[in-house]
C-alpha atoms as a PDB file:
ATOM      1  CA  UNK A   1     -16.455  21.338   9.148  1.00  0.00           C
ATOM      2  CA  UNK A   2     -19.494  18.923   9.589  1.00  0.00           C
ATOM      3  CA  UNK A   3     -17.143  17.077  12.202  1.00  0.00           C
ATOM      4  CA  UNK A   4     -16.769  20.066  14.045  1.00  0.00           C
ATOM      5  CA  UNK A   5     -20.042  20.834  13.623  1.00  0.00           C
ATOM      6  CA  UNK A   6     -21.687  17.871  15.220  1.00  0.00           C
ATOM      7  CA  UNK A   7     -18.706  16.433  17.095  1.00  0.00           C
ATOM      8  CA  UNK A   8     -17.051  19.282  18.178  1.00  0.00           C
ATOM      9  CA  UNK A   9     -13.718  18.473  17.001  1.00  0.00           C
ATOM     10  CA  UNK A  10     -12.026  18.357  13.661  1.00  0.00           C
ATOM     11  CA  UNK A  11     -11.215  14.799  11.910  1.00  0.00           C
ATOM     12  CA  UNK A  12      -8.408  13.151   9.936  1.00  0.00           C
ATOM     13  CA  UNK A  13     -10.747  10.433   8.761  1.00  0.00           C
ATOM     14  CA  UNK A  14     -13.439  12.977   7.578  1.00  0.00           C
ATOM     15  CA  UNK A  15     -11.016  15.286   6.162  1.00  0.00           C
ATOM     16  CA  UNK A  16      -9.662  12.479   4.084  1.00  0.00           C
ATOM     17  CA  UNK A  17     -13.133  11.335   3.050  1.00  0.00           C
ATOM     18  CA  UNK A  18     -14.259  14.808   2.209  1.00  0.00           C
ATOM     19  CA  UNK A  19     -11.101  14.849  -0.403  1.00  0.00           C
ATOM     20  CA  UNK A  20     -12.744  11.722  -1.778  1.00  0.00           C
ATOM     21  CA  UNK A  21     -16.092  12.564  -1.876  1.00  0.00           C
ATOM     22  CA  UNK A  22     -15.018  15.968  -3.205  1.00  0.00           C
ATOM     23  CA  UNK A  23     -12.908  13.901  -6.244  1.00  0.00           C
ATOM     24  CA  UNK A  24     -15.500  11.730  -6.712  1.00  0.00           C
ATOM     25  CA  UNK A  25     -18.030  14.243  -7.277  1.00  0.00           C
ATOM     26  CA  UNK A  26     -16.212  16.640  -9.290  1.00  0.00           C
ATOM     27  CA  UNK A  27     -15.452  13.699 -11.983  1.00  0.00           C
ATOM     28  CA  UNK A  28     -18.218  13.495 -14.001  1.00  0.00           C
ATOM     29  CA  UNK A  29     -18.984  16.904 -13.450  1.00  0.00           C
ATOM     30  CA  UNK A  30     -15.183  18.190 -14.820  1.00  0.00           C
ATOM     31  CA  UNK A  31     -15.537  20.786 -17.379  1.00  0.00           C
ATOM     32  CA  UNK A  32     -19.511  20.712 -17.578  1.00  0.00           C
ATOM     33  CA  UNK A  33     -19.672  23.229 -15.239  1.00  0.00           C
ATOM     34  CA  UNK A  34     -18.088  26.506 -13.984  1.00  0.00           C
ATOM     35  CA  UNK A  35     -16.090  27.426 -10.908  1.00  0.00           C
ATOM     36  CA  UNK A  36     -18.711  28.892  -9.357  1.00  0.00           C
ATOM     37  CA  UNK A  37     -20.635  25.446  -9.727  1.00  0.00           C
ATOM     38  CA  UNK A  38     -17.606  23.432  -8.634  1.00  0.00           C
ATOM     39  CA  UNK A  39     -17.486  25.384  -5.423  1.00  0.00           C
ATOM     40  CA  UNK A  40     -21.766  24.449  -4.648  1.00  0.00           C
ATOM     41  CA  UNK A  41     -20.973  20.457  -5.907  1.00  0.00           C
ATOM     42  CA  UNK A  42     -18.252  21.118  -2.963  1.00  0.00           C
ATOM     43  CA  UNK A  43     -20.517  21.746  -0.928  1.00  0.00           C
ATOM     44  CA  UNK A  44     -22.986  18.882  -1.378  1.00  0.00           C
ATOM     45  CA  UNK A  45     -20.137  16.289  -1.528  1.00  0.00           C
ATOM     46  CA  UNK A  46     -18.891  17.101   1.650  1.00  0.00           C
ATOM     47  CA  UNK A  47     -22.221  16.828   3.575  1.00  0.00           C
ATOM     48  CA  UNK A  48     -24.737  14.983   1.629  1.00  0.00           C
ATOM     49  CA  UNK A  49     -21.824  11.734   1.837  1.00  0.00           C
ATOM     50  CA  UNK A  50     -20.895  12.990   5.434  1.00  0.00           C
ATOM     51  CA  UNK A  51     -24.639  12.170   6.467  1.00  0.00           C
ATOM     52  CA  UNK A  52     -25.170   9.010   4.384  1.00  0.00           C
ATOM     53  CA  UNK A  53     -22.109   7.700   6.567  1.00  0.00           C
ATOM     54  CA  UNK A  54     -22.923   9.214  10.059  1.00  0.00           C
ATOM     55  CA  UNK A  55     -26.620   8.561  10.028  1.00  0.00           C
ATOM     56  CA  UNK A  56     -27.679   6.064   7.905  1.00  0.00           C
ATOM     57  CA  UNK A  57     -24.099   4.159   8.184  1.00  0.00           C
ATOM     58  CA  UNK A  58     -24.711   3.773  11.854  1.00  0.00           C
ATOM     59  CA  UNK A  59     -28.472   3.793  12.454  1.00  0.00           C
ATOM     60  CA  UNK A  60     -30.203   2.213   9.600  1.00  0.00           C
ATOM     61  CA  UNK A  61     -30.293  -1.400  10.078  1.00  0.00           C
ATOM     62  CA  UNK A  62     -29.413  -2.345   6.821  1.00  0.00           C
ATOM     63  CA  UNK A  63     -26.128  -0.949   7.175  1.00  0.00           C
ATOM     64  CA  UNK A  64     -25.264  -1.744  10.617  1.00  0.00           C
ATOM     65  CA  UNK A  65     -26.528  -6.177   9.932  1.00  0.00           C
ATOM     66  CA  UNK A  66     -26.563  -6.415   6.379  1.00  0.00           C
ATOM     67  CA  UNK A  67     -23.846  -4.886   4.504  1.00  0.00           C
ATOM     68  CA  UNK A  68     -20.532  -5.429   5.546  1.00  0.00           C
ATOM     69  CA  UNK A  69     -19.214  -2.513   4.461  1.00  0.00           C
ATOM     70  CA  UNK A  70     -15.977  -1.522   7.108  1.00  0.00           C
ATOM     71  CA  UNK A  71     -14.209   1.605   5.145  1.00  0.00           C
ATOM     72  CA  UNK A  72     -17.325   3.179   4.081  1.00  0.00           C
ATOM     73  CA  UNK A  73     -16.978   3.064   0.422  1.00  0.00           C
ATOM     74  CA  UNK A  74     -20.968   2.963  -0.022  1.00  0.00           C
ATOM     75  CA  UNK A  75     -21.196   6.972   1.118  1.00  0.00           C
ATOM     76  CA  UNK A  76     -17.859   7.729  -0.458  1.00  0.00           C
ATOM     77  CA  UNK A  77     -18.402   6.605  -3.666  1.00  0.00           C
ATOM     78  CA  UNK A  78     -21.607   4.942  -4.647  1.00  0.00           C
ATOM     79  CA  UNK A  79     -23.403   8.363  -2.797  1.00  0.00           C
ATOM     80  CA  UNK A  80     -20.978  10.900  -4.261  1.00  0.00           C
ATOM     81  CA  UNK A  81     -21.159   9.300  -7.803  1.00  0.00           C
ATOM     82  CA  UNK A  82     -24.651   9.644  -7.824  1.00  0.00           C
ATOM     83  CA  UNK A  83     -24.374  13.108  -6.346  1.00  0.00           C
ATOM     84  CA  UNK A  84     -21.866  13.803  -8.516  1.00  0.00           C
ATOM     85  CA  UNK A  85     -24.167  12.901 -11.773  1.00  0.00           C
ATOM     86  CA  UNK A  86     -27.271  14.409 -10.790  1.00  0.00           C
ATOM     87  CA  UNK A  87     -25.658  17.911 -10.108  1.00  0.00           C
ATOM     88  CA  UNK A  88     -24.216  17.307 -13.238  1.00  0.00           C
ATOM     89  CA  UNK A  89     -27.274  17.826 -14.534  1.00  0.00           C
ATOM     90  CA  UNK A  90     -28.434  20.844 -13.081  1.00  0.00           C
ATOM     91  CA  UNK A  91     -25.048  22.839 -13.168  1.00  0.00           C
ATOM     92  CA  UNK A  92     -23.551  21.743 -16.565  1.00  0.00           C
ATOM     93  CA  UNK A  93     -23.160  25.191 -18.287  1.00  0.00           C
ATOM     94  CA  UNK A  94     -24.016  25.581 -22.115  1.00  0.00           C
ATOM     95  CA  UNK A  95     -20.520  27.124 -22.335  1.00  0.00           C
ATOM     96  CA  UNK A  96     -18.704  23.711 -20.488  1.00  0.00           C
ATOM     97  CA  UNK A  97     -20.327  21.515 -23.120  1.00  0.00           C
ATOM     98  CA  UNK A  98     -19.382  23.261 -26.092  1.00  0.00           C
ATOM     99  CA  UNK A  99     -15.603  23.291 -24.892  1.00  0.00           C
ATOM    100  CA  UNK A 100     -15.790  19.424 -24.924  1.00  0.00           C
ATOM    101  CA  UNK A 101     -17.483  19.452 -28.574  1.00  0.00           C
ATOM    102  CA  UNK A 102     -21.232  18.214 -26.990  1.00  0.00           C
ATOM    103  CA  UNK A 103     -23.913  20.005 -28.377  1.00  0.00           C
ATOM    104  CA  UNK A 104     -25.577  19.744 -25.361  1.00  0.00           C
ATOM    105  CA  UNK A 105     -27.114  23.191 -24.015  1.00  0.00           C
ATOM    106  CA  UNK A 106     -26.322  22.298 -20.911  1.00  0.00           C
ATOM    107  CA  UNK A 107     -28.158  21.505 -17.480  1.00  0.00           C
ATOM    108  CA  UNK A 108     -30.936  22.702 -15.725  1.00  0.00           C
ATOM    109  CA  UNK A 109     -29.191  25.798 -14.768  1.00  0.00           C
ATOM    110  CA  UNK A 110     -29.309  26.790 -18.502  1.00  0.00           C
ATOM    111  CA  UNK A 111     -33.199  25.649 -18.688  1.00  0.00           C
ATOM    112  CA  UNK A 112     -32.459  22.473 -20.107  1.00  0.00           C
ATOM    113  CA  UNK A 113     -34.142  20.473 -17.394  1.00  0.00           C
ATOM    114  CA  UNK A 114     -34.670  17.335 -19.012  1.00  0.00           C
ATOM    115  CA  UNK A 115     -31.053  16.779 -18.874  1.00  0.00           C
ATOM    116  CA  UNK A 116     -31.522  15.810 -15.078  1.00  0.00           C
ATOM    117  CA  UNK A 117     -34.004  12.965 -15.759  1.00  0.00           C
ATOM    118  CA  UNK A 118     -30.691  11.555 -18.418  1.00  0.00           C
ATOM    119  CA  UNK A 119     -28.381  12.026 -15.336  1.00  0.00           C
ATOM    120  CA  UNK A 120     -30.923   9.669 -13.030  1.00  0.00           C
ATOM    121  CA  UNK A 121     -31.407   7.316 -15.937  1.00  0.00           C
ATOM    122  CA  UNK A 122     -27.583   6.997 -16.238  1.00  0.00           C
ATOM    123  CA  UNK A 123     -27.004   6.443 -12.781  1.00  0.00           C
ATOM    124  CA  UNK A 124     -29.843   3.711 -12.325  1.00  0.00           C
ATOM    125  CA  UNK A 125     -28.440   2.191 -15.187  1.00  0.00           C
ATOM    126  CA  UNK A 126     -24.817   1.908 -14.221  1.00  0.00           C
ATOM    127  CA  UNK A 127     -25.939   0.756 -10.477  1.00  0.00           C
ATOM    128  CA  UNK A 128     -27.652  -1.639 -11.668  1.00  0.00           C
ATOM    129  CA  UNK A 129     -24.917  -2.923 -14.039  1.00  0.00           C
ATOM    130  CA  UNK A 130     -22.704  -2.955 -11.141  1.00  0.00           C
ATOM    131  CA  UNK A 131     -25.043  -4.937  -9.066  1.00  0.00           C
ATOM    132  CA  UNK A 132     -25.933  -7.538 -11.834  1.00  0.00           C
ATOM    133  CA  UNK A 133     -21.904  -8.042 -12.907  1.00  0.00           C
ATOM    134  CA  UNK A 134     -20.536  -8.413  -9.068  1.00  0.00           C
ATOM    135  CA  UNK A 135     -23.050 -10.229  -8.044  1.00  0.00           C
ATOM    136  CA  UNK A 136     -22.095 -12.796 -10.693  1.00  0.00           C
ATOM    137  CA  UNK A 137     -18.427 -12.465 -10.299  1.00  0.00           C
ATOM    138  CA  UNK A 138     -18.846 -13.110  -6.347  1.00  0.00           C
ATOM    139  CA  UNK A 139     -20.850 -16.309  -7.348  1.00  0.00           C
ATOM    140  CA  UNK A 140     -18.037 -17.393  -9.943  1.00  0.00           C
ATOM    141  CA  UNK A 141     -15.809 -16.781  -6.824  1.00  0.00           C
ATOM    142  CA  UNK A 142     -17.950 -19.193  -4.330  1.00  0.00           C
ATOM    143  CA  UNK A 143     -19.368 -21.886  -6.343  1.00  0.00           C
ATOM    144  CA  UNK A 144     -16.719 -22.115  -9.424  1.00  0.00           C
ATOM    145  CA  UNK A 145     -13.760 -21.313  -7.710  1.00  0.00           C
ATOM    146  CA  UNK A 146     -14.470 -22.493  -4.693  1.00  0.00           C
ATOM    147  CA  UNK A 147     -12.958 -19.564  -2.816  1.00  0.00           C
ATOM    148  CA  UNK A 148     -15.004 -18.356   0.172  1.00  0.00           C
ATOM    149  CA  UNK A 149     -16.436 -14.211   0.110  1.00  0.00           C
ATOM    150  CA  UNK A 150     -15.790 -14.319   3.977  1.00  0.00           C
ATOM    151  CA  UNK A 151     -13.067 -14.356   6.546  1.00  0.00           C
ATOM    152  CA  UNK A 152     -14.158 -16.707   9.600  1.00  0.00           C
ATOM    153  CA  UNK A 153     -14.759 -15.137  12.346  1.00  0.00           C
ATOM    154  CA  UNK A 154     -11.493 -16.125  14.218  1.00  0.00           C
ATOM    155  CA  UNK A 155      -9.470 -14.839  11.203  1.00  0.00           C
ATOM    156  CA  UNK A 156     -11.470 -11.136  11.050  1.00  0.00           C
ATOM    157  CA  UNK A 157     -10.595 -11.127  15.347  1.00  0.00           C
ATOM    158  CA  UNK A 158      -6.874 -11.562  14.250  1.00  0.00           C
ATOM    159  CA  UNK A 159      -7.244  -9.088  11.331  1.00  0.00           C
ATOM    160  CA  UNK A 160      -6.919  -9.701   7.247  1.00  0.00           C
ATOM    161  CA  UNK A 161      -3.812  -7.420   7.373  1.00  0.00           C
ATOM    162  CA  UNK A 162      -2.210 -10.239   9.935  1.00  0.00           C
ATOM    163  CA  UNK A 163      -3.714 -13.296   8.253  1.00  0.00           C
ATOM    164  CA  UNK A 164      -1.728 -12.191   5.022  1.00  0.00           C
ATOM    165  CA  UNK A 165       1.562 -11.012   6.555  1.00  0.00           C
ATOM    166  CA  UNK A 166       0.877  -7.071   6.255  1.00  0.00           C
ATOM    167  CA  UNK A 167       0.635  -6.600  10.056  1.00  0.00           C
ATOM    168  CA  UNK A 168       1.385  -2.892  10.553  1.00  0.00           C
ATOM    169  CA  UNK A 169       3.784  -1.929  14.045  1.00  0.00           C
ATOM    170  CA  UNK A 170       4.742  -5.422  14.645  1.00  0.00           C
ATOM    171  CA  UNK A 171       8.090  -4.545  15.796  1.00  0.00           C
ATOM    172  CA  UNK A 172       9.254  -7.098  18.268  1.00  0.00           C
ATOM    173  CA  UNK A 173       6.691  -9.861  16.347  1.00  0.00           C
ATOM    174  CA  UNK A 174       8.320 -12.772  14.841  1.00  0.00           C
ATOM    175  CA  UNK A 175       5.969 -12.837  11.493  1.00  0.00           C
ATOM    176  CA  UNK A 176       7.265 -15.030   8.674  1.00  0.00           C
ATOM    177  CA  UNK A 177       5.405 -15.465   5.435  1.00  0.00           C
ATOM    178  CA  UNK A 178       1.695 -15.050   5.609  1.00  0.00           C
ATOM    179  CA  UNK A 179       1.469 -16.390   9.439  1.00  0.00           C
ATOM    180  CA  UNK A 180       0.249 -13.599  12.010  1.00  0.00           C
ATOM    181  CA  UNK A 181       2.235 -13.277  15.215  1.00  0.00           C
ATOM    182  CA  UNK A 182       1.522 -15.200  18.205  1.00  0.00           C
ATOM    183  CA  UNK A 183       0.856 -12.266  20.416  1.00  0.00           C
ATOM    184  CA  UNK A 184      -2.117 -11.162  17.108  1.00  0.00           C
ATOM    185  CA  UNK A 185      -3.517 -14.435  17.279  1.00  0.00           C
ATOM    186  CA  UNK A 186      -3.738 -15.151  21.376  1.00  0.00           C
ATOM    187  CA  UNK A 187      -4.947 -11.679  21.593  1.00  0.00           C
ATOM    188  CA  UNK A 188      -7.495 -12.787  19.231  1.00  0.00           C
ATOM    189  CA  UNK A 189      -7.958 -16.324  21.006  1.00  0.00           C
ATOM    190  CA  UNK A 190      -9.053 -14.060  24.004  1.00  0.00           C
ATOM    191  CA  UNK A 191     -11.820 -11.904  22.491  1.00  0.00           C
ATOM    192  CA  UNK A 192     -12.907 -15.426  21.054  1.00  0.00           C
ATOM    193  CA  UNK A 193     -13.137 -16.941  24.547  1.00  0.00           C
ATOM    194  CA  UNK A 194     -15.404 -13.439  25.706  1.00  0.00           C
ATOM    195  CA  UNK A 195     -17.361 -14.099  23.290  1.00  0.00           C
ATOM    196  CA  UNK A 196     -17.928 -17.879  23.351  1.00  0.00           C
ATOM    197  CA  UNK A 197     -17.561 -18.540  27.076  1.00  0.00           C
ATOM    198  CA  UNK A 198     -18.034 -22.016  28.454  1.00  0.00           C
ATOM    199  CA  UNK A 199     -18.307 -23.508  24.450  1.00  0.00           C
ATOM    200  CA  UNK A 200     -15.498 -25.194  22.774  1.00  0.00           C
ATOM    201  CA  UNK A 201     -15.753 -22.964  19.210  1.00  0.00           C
ATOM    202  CA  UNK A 202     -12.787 -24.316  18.142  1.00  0.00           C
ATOM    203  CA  UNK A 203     -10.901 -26.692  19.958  1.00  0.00           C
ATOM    204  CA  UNK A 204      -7.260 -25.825  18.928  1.00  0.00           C
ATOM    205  CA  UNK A 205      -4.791 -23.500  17.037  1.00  0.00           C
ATOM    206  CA  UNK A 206      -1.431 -24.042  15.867  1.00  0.00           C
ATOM    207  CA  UNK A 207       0.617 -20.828  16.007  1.00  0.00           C
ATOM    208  CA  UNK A 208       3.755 -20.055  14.627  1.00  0.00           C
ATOM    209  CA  UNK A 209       5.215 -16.370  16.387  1.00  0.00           C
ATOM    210  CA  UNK A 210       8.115 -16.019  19.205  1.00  0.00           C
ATOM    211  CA  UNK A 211       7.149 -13.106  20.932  1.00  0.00           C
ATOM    212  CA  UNK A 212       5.255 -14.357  23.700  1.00  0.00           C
ATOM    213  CA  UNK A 213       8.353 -14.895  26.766  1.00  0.00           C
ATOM    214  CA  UNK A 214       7.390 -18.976  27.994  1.00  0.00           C
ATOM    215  CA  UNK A 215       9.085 -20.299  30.732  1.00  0.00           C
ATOM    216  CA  UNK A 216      10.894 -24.494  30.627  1.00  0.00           C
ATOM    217  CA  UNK A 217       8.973 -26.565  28.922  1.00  0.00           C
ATOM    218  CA  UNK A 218       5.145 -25.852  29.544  1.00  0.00           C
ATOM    219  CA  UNK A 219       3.722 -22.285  30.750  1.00  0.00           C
ATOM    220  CA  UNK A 220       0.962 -20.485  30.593  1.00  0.00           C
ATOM    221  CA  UNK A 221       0.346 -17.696  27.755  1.00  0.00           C
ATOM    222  CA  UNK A 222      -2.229 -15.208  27.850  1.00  0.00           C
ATOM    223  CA  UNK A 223      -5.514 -15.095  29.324  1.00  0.00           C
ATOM    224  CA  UNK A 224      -4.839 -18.471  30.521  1.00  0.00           C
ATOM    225  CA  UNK A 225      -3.672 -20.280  27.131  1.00  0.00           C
ATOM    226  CA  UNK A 226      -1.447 -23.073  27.752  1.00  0.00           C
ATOM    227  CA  UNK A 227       1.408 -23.411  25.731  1.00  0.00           C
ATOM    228  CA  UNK A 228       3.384 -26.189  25.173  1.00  0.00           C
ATOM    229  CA  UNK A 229       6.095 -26.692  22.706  1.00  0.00           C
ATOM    230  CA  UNK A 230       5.251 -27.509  19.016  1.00  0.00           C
ATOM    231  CA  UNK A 231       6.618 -30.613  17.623  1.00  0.00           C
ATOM    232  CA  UNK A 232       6.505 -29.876  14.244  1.00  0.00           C
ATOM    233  CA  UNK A 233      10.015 -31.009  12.605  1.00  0.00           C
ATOM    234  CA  UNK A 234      12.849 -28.356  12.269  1.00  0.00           C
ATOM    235  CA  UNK A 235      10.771 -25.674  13.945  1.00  0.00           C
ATOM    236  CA  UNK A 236      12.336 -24.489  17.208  1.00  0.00           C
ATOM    237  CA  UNK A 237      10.705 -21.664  17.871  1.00  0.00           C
ATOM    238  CA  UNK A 238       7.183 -22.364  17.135  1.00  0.00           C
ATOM    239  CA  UNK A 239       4.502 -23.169  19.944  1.00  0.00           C
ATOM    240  CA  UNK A 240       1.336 -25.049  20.170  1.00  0.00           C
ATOM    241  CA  UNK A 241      -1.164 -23.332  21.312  1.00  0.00           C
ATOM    242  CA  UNK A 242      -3.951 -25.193  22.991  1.00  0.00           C
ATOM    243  CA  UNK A 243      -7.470 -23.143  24.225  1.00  0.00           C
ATOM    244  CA  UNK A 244      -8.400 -24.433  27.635  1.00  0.00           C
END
């Protein structure tokens, strides 16, 4: 509804978001509160998420240079859990409690108001658990492990579905083991060379696909790639791909 709202046509990615909002807001709240209160928490989960990701997601800087955050799981879940908490708090029914065995006389809907400050108090908590423990898993990750956080920026052009042999509709591609088809990767070797005109970035890349049709010996590939053929041992098919 918000899509059609302010775009003026229905979504499948927002419809699909508002069923995770809506699941991630309703968790905590489960059983603390009534149907009547499931039905507002509804409500709030999916707009107050829906703006997060429409407004701040593309206008606050923050969002749009700093965090690298591609399928929007910031609004869907770190938003909607804390939604999901605080209206906890003010629409947790006496009655919902004392089904679970709480003695808790429920939220601020039942005049226990206080129980809203516990909800905030919980949720700073448990954000700032989650900051404190993945920040120092990411760090055992770099400096332990040795294992870089980041994709270069060649790889992220070809795609991380590519890069580890998940490339979705590849049908005539020639992909074997974790190497991305050669059609991916020039494709990718082109947006690199729009970007990064008249600078040698890289120099060049050894690509492994057969889908590309090269004439005798050398030819040209795409957007003026030369292409010559590989000399790796026992590979017959591969093609070395050298950026002009």
């Amino acid at each position: 509804m918000m899509d059609v709202i302010f775009y003026k046509k229905p979504s499948i990615i927002g419809a699909i978001n508002g069923m995770i909002t809506g699941l991630v807001v309703i968790t905590p709240a489960a059983g603390f509160v009534a149907g009547w209160g499931a039905i507002i928490l509804g409500c709030f989960s999916g707009t107050i998420p829906w703006v997060s990701m429409n407004v701040a997601g593309k206008k606050w800087r923050l969002f749009t240079h700093h965090v690298d955050d591609c399928l929007g799981i910031t609004h869907t879940h770190m938003v909607a859990g804390f939604l999901g908490g605080f209206l906890t708090g003010i629409f947790a029914t006496e009655e919902g409690c004392a089904s679970f065995g709480v003695t808790n006389p429920g939220g601020a809907i039942d005049g226990n108001g206080i129980q809203v400050g516990y909800q905030l108090a919980g949720a700073l908590f448990i954000i700032a658990w989650n900051f404190v423990w993945t920040s120092l898993i990411m760090a055992f990750i770099k400096y332990v492990l040795r294992i870089p956080l980041r994709m270069t920026e060649e790889q992220m052009l070809i795609g991380d579905d590519a890069i580890h042999g998940e490339e979705a509709y590849c049908f005539l591609d020639d992909v074997s083991g974790v190497v991305p088809s050669e059609a991916t990767e020039l494709r990718a070797l082109a947006k690199m060379d729009h970007m990064h005109a008249d600078t040698d970035y890289k120099g060049q890349s050894i690509l492994h696909g057969q889908d590309v049709d090269l004439e005798e010996g050398s030819s040209r590939g795409v957007h003026g790639h030369e292409t010559q053929p590989s000399k790796e041992s026992g590979n017959t098919t591969g093609h070395e791909i050298k950026i002009d």
